[in-house]
Protein backbone atom coordinates (compact mmCIF):
# COMPACT_ATOMS: atom_id res chain seq x y z
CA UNK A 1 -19.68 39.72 38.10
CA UNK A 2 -15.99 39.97 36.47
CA UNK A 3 -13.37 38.67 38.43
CA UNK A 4 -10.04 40.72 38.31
CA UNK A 5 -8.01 38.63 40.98
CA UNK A 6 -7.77 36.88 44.33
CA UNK A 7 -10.86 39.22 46.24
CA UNK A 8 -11.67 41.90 43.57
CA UNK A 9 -14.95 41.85 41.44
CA UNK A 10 -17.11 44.14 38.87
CA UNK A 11 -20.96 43.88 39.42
CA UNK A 12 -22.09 43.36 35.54
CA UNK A 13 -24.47 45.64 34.92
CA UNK A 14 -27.45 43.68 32.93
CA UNK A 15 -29.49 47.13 31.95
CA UNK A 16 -27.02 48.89 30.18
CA UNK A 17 -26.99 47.83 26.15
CA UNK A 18 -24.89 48.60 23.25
CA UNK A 19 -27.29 47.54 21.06
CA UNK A 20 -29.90 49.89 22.57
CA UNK A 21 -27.61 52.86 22.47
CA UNK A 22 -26.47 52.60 18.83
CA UNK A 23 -30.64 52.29 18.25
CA UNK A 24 -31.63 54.74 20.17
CA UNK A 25 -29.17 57.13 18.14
CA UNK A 26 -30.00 55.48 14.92
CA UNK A 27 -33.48 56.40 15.19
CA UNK A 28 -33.62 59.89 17.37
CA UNK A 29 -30.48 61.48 17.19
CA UNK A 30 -28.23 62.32 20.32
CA UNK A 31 -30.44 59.94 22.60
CA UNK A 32 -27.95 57.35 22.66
CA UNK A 33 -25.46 59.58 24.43
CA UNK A 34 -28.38 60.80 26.60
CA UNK A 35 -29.15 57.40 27.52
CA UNK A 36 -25.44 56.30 28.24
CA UNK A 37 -24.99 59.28 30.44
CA UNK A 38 -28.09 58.68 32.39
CA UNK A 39 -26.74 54.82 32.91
CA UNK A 40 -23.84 56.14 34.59
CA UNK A 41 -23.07 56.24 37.92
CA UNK A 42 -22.59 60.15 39.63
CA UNK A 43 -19.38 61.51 39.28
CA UNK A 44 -18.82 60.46 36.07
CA UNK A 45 -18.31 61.86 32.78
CA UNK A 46 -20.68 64.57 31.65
CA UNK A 47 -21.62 63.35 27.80
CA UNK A 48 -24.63 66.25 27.59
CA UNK A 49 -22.28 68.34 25.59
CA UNK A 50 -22.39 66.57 22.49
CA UNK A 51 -26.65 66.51 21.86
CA UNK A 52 -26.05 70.44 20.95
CA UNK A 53 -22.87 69.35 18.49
CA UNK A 54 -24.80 66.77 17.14
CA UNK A 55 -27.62 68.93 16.41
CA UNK A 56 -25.72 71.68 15.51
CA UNK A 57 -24.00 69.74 12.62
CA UNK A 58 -27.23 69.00 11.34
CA UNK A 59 -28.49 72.67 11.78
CA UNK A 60 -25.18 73.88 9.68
CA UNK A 61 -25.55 71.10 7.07
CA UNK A 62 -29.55 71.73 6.04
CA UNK A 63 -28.56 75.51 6.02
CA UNK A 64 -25.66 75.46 3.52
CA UNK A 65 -27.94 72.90 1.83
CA UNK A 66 -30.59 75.16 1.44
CA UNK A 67 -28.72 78.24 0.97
CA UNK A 68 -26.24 76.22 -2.28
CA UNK A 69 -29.82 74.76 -3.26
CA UNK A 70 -31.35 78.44 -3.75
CA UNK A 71 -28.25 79.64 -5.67
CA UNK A 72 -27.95 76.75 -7.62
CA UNK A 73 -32.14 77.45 -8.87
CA UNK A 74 -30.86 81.04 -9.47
CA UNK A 75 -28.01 80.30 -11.74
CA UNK A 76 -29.83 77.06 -13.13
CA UNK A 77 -32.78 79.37 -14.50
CA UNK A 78 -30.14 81.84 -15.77
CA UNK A 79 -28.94 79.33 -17.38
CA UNK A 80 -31.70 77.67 -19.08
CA UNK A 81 -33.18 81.23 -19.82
CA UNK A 82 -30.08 82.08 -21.66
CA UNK A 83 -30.09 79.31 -23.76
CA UNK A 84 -33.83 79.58 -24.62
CA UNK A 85 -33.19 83.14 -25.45
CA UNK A 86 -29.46 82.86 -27.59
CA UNK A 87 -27.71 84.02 -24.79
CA UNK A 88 -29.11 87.19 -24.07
CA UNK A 89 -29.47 87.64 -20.06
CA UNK A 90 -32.57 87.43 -18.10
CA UNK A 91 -31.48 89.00 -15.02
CA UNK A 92 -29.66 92.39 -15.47
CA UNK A 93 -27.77 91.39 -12.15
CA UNK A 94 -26.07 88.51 -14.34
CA UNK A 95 -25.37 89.99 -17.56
CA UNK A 96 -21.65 90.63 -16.74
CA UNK A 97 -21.11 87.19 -16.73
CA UNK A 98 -20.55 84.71 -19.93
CA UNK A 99 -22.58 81.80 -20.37
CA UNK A 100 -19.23 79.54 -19.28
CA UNK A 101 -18.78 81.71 -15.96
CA UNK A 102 -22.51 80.73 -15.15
CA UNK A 103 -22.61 77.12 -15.76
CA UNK A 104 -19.21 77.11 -14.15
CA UNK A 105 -20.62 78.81 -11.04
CA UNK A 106 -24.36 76.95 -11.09
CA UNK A 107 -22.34 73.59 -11.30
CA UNK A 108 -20.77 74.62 -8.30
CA UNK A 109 -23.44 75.78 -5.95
CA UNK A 110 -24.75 71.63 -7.38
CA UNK A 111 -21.28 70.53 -6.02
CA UNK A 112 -21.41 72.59 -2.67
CA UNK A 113 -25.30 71.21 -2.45
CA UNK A 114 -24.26 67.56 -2.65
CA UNK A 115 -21.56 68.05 0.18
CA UNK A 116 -23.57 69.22 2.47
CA UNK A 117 -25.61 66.36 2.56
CA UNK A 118 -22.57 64.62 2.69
CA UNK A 119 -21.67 66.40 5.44
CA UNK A 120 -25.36 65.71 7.08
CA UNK A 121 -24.91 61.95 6.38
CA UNK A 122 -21.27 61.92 8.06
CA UNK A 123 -23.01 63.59 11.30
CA UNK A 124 -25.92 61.28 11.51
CA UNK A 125 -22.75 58.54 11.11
CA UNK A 126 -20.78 59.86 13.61
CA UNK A 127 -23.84 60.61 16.36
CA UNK A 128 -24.33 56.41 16.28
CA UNK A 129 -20.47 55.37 16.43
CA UNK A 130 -20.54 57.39 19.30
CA UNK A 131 -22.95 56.27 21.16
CA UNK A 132 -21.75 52.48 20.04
CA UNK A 133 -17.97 53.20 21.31
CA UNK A 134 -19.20 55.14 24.60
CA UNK A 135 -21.86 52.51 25.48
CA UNK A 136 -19.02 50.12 24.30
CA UNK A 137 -16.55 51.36 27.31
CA UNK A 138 -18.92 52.20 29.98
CA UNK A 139 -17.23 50.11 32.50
CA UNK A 140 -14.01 51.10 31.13
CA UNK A 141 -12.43 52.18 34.49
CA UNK A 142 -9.82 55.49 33.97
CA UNK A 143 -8.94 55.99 37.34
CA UNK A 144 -5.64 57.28 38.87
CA UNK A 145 -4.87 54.25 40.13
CA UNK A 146 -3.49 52.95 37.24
CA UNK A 147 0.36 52.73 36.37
CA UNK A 148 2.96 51.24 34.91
CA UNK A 149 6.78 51.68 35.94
CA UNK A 150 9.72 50.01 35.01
CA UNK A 151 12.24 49.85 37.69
CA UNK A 152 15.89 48.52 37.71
CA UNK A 153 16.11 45.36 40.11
CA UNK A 154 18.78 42.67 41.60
CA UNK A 155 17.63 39.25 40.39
CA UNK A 156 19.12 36.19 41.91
CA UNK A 157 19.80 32.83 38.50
CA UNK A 158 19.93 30.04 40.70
CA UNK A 159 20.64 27.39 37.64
CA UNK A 160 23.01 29.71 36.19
CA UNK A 161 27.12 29.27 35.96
CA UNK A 162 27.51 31.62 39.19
CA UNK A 163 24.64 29.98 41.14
CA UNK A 164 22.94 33.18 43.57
CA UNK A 165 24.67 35.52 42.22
CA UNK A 166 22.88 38.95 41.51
CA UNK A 167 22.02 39.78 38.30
CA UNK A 168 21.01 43.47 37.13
CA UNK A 169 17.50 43.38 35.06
CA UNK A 170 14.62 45.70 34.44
CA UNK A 171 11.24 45.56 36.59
CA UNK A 172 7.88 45.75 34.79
CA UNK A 173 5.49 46.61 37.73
CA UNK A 174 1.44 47.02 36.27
CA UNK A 175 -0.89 48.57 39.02
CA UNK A 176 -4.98 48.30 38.41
């Protein structure tokens, strides 16, 4: 148990592990969020949502992968075909273009390819500091009853020159 005061106490939960969370998402995507939420108690905050995003990132990122990878073949083969061939064309689709347009544009369907796995490796990185940070502050407690006000007071200086007089000052009052 943490004490907080005088009569108030948190029961430690023993089960719940940031160690497991950040492998559970290391190895299997999105199950370290699934196994945060199921660790919390009813009522609390919903953390389903981001499985989908997770997934989805990776869904978008292997797609414009694939897709930059295919054009980048195209152009590449254009390319090489061109130079095998002193720059005659070997796809009537491409023969508008000059040999420095193509290389220009096959370099950067290579460029485009290389972000998105970028992109897929910044996912994957984000699905386990997520799952660290939520499993992190799962007894983090955000409820309304906390508050801080600052209040103008009367405060009494009993060692002072004008001993019990009042004194204006400031009141810092922290509520848990």
């Amino acid at each position: 148990c943490y004490k907080l005061g005088f009569s108030q106490s948190i029961p430690h939960d023993t089960l719940h592990s940031v160690k497991k969370a950040t492998i559970l998402s290391a190895f299997i995507p999105g199950a370290g969020q699934v196994y945060n939420h199921l660790a919390l108690p009813k009522g609390k905050n919903n953390v389903f949502w981001k499985v989908p995003l997770i997934y989805g990132g990776f869904v978008a990122f292997v797609k414009a992968y694939q897709d930059n990878n295919n054009q980048y073949h195209t152009f590449l083969s254009e390319v090489q075909y061109r130079l095998a061939n002193n720059g005659n064309p070997g796809n009537p689709d491409y023969a508008a273009y000059s040999f420095e347009g193509l290389v220009k544009i096959k370099d950067n369907f290579r460029r485009n390819k290389e972000l998105s796995i970028i992109g897929g490796v910044v996912v994957y990185a984000v699905n386990i500091i997520d799952a660290y940070v939520d499993a992190k502050f799962f007894r983090f407690d955000i409820s309304e009853n906390l508050s801080l006000q600052l209040k103008p007071t009367l405060q009494t200086n009993p060692g002072g020159l004008h001993a019990y007089a009042a004194q204006p000052g400031l009141k810092l009052s922290l509520s848990l």
